[in-house]
N, C-alpha and C. Protein backbone atom coordinates (compact mmCIF):
# COMPACT_ATOMS: atom_id res chain seq x y z
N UNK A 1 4.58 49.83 9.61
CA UNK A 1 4.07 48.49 9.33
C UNK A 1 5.23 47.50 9.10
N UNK A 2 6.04 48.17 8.40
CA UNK A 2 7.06 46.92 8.00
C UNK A 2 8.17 46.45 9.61
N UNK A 3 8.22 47.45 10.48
CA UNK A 3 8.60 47.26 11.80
C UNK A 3 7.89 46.35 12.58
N UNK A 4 6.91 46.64 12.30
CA UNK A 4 5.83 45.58 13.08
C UNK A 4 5.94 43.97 12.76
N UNK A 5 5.96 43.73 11.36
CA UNK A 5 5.96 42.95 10.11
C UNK A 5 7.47 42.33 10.84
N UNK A 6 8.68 42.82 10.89
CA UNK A 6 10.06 42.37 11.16
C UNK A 6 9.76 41.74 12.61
N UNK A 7 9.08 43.02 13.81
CA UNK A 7 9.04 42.20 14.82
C UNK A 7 8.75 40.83 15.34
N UNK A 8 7.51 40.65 14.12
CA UNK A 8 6.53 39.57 14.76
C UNK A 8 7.51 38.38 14.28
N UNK A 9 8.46 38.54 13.08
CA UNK A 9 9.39 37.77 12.20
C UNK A 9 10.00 37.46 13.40
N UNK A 10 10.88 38.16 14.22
CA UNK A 10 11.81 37.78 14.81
C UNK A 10 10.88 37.33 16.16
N UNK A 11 10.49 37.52 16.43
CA UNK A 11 9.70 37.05 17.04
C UNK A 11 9.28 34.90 16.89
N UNK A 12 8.66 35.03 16.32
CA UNK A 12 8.66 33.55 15.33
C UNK A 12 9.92 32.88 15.29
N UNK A 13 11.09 33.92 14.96
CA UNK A 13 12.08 32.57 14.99
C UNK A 13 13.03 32.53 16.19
N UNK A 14 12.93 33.51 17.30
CA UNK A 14 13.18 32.97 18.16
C UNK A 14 12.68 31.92 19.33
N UNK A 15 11.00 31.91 18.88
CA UNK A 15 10.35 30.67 19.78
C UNK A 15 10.77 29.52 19.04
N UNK A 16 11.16 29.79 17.55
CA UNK A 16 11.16 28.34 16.82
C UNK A 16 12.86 27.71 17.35
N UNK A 17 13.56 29.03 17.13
CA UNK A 17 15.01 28.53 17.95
C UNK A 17 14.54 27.77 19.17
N UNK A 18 13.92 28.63 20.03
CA UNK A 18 13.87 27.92 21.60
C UNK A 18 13.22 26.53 21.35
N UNK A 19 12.58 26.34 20.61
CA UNK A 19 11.47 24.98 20.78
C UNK A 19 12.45 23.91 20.10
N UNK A 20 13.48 24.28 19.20
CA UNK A 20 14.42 23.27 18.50
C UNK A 20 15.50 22.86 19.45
N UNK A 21 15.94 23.92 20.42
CA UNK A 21 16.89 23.50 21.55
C UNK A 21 16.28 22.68 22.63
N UNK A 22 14.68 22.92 23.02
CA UNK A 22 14.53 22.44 24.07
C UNK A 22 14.06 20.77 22.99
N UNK A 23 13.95 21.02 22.12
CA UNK A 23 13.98 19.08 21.53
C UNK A 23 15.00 18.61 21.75
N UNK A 24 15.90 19.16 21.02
CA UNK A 24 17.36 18.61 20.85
C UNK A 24 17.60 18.33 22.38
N UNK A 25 17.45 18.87 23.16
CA UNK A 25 17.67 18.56 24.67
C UNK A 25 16.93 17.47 25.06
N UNK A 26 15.75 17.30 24.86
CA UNK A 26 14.47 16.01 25.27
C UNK A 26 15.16 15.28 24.65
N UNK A 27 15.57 14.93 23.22
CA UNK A 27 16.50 14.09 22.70
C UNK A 27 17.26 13.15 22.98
N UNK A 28 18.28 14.42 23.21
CA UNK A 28 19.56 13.78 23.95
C UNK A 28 19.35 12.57 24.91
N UNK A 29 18.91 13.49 26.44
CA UNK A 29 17.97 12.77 27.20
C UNK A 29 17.56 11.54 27.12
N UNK A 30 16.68 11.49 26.01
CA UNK A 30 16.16 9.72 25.48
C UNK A 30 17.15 9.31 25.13
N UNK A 31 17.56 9.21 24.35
CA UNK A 31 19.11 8.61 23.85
C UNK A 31 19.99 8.09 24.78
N UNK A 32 20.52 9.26 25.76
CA UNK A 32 21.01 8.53 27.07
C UNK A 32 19.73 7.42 27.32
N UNK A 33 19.45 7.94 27.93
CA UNK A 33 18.20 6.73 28.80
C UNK A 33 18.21 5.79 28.10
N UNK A 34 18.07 5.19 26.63
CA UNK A 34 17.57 4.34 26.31
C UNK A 34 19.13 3.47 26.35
N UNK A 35 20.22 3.67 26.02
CA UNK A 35 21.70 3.04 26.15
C UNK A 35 21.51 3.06 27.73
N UNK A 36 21.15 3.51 28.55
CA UNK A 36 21.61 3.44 29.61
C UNK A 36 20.60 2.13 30.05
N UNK A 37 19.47 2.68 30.03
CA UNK A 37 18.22 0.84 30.28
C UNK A 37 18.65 -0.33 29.47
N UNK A 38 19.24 0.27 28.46
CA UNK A 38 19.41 -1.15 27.63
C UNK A 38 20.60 -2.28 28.36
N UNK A 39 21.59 -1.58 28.83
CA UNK A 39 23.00 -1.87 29.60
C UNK A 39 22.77 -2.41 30.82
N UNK A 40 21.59 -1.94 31.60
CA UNK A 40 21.16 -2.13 33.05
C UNK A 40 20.22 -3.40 33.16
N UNK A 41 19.48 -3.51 31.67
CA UNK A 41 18.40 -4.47 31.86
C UNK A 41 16.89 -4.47 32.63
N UNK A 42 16.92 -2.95 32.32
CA UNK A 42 15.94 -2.13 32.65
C UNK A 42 14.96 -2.39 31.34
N UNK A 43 14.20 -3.71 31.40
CA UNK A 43 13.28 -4.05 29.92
C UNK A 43 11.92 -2.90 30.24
N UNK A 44 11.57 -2.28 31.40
CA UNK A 44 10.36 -1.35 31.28
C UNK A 44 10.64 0.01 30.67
N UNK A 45 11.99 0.37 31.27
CA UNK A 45 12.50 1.85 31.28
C UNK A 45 13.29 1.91 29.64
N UNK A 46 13.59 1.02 29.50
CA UNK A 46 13.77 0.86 27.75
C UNK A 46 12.51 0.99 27.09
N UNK A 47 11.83 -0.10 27.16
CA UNK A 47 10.27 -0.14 26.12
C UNK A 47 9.83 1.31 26.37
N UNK A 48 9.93 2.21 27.27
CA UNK A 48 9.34 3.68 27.32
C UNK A 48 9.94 4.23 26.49
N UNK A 49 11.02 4.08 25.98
CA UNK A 49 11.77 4.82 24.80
C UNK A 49 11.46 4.32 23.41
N UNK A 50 10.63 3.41 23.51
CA UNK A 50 10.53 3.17 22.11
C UNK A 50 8.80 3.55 21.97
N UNK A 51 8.56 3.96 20.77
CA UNK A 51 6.98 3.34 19.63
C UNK A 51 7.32 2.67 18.46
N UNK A 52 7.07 1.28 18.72
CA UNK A 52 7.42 0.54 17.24
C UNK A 52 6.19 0.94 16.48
N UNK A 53 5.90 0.88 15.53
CA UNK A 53 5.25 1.39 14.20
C UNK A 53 5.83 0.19 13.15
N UNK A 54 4.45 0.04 12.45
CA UNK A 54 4.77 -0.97 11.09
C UNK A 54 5.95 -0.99 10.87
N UNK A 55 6.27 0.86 10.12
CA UNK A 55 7.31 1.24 9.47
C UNK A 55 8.67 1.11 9.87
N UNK A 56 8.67 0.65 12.03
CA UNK A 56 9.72 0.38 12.15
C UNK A 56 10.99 -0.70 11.71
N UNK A 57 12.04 0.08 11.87
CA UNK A 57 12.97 -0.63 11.11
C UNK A 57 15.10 -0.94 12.61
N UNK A 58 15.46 -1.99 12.32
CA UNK A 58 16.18 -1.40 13.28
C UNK A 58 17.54 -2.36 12.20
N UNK A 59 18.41 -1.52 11.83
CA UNK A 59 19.64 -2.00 11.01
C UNK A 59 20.91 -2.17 11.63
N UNK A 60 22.19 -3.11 11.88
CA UNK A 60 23.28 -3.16 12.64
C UNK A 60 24.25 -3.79 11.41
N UNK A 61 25.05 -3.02 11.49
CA UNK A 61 25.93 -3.40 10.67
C UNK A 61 27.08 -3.30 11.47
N UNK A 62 27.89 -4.90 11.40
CA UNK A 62 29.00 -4.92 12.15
C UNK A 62 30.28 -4.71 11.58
N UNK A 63 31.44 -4.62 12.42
CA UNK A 63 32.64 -3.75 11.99
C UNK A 63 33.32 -5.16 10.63
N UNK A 64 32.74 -6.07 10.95
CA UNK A 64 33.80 -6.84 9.74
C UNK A 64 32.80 -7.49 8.27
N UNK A 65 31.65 -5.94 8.71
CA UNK A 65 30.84 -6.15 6.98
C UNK A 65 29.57 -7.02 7.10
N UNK A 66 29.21 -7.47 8.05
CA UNK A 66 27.57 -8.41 8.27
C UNK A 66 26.76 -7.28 8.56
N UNK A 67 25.35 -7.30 8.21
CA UNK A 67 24.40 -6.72 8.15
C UNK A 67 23.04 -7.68 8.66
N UNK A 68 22.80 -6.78 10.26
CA UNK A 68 21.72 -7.61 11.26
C UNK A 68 20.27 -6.84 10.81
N UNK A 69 19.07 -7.38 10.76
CA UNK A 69 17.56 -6.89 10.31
C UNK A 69 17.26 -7.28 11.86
N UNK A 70 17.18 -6.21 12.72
CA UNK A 70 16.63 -6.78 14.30
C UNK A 70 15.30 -6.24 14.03
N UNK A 71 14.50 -7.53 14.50
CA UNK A 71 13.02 -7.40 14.90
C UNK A 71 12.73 -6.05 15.66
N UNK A 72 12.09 -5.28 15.16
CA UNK A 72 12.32 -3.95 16.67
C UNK A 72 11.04 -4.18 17.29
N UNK A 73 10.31 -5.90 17.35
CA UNK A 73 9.65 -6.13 18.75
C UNK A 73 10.67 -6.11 19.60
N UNK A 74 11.93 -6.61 19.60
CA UNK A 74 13.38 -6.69 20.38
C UNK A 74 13.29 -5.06 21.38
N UNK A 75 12.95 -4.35 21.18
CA UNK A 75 13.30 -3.30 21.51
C UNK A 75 12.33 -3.21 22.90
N UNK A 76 11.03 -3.65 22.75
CA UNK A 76 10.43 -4.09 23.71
C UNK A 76 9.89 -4.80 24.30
N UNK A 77 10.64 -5.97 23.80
CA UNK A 77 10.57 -7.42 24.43
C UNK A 77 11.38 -7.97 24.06
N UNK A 78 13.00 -7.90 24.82
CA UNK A 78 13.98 -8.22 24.07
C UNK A 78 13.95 -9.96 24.90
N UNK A 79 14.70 -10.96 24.22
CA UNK A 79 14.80 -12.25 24.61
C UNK A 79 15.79 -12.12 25.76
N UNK A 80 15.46 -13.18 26.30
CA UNK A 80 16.37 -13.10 27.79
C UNK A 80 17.73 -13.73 27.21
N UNK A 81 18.26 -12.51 27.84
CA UNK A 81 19.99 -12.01 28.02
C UNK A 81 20.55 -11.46 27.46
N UNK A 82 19.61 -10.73 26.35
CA UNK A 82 20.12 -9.88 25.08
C UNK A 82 20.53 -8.17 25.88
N UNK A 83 20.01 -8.03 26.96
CA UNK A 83 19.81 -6.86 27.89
C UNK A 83 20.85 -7.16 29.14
N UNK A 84 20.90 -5.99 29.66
CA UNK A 84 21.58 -6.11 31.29
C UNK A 84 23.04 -6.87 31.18
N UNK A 85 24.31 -6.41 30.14
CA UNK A 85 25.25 -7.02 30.25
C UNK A 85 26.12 -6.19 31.04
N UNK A 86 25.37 -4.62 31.55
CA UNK A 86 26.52 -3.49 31.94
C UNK A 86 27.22 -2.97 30.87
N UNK A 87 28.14 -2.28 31.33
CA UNK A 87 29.19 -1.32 30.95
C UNK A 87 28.86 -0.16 30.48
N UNK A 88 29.21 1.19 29.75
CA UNK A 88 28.49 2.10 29.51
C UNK A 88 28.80 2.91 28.27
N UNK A 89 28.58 4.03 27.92
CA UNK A 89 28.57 4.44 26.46
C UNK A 89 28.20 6.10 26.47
N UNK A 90 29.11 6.37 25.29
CA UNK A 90 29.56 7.87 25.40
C UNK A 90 29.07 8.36 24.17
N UNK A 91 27.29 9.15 24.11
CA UNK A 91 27.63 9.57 22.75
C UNK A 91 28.38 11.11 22.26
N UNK A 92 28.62 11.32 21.11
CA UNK A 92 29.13 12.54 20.65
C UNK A 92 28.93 12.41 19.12
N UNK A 93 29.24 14.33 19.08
CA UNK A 93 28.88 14.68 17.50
C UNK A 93 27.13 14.35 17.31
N UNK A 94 26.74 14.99 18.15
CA UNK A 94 25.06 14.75 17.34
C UNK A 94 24.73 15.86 16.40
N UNK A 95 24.00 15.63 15.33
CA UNK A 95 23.61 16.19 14.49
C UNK A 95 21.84 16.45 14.43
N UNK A 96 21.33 17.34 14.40
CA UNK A 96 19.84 17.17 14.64
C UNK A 96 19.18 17.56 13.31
N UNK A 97 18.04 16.74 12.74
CA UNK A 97 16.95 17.25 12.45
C UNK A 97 15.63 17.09 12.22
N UNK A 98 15.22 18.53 13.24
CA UNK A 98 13.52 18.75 13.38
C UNK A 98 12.73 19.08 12.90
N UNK A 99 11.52 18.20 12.34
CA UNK A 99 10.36 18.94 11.75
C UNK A 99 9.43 18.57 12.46
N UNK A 100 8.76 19.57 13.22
CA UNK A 100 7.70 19.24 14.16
C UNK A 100 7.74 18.34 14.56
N UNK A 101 6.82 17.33 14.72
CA UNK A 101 6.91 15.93 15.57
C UNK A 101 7.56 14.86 15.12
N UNK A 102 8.23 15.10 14.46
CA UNK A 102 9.36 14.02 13.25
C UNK A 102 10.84 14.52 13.45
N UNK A 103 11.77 13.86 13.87
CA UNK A 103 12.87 14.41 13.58
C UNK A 103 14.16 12.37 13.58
N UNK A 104 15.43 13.34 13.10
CA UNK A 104 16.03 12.09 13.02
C UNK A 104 17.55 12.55 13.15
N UNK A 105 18.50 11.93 14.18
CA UNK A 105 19.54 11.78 14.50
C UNK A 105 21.01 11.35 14.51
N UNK A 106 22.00 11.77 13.91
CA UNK A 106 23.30 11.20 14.04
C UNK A 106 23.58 11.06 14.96
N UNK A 107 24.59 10.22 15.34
CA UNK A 107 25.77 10.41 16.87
C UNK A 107 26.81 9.36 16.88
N UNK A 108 27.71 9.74 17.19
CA UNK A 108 28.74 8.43 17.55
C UNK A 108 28.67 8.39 18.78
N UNK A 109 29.13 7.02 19.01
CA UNK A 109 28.56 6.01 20.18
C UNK A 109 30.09 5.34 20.64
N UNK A 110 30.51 5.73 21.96
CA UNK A 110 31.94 4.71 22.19
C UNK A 110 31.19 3.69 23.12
N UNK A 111 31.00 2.30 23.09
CA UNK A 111 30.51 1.88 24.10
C UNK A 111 31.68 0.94 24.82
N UNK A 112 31.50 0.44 25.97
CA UNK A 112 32.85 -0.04 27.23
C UNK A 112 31.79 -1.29 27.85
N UNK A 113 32.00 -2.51 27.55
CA UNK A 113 31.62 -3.23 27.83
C UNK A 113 31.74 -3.70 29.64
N UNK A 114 31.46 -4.41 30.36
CA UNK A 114 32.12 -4.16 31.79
C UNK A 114 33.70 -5.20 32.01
N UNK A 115 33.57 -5.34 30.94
CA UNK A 115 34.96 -6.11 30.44
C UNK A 115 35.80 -5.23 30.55
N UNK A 116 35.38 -4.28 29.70
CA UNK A 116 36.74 -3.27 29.58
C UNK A 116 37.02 -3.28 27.93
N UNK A 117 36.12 -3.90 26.91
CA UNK A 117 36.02 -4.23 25.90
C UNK A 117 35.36 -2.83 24.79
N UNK A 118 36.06 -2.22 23.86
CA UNK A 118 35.54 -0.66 23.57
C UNK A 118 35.05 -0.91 22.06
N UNK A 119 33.80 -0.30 21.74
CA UNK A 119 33.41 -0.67 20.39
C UNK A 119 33.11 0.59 20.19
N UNK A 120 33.26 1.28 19.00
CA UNK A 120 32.83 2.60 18.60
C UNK A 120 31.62 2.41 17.05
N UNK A 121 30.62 3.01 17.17
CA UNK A 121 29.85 3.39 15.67
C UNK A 121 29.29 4.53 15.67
N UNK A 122 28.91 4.86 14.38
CA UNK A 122 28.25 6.03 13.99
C UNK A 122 26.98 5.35 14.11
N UNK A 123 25.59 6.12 14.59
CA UNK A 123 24.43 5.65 14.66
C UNK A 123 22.65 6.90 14.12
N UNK A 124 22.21 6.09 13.68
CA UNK A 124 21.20 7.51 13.37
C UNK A 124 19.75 6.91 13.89
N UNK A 125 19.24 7.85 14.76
CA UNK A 125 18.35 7.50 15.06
C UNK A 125 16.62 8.22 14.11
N UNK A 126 15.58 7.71 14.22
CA UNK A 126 14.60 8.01 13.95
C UNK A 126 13.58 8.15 14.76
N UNK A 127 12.76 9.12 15.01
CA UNK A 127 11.78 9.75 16.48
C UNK A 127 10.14 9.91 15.76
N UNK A 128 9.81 9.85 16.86
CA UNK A 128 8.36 10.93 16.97
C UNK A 128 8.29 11.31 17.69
N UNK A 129 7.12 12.19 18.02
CA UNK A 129 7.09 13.23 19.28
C UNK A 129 5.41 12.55 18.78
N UNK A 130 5.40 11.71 20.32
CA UNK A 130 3.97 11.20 20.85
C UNK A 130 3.50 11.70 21.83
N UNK A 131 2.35 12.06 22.16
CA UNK A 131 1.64 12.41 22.94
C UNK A 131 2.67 13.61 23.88
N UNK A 132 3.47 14.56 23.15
CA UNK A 132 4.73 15.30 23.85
C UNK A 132 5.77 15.08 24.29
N UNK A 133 5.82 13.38 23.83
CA UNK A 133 7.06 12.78 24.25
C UNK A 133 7.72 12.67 22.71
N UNK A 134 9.39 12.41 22.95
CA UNK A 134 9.68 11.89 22.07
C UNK A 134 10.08 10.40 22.19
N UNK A 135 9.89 9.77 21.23
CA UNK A 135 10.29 8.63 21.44
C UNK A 135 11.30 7.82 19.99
N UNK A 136 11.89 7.11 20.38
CA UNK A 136 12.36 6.15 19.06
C UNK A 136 11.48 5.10 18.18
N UNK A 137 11.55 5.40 17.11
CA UNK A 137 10.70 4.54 16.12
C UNK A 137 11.63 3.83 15.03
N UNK A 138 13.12 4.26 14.71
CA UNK A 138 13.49 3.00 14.40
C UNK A 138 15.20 3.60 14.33
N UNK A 139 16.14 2.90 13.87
CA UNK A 139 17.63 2.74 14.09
C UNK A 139 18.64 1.85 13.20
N UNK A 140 19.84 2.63 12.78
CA UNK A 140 20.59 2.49 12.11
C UNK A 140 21.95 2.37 12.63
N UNK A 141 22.44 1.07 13.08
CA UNK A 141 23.99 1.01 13.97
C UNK A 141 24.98 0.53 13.14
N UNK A 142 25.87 1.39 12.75
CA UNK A 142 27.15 1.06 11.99
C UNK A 142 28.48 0.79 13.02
N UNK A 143 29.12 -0.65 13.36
CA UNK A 143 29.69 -0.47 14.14
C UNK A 143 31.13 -0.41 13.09
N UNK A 144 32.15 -0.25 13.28
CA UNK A 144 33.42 0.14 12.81
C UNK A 144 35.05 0.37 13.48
N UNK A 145 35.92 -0.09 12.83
CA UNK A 145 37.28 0.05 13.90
C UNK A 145 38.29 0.96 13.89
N UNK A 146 38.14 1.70 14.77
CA UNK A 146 39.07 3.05 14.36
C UNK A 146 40.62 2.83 13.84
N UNK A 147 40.65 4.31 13.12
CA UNK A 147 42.03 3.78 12.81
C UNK A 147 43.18 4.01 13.52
């Protein structure tokens, strides 16, 4: 019995491993996509990455100490020219965590303006998992100047 009892254990946490990698992977995924529509001016293929919710919230804090409260209607209906400036963006260091259809994200972000202009922040995102998707529900951008 207690063999049986261990199996079904390990059992359990290796689907729960697999189901946490294949998020963290859907994740990622969005994350790209949504820096990448945002850069292109892709206002449809962005708004698919988001569900605003009451509770949404979207915070920017810039490298010389100002603190932005963006509307996160912005997110899917951003004002014309706030979108589509180009250039592109590298994240790294993600940190994950999942609880069922809730989870929430670190990452640093190098972004390259098409200038040639380089801004780096730490950023954390906040998700749901809707209808099997995940999507963004709200955001925290610390931008900052390396040393």
């Amino acid at each position: 019995m207690k063999k049986f009892l261990l199996f079904i254990f390990t059992i359990h946490i290796i689907k729960a491993t697999h189901a946490q990698t294949h998020d963290s992977t859907d994740i990622k995924a969005l994350l790209e996509k949504e820096s990448a529509t945002w850069r292109s001016g892709d206002v449809k293929g962005h708004a698919a990455c988001w569900h605003i919710q009451p509770y949404s919230r979207i915070l920017v804090s810039t490298a010389d100490g100002h603190c932005n409260d963006v509307p996160p209607a912005h997110m899917i209906n951003p004002a014309p020219g706030m979108m589509g400036k180009g250039g592109t963006a590298v994240n790294s260091n993600y940190k994950f965590c999942i609880r069922g259809k809730s989870a929430w994200v670190s990452h640093d972000e190098l972004s390259t303006t098409a200038d040639g202009i380089q801004s780096y922040s730490h950023e954390i995102r906040m998700l749901e998992k809707i209808k099997g998707h995940w999507k963004l529900t709200g955001q925290s951008i610390h931008f900052y100047k390396p040393e």
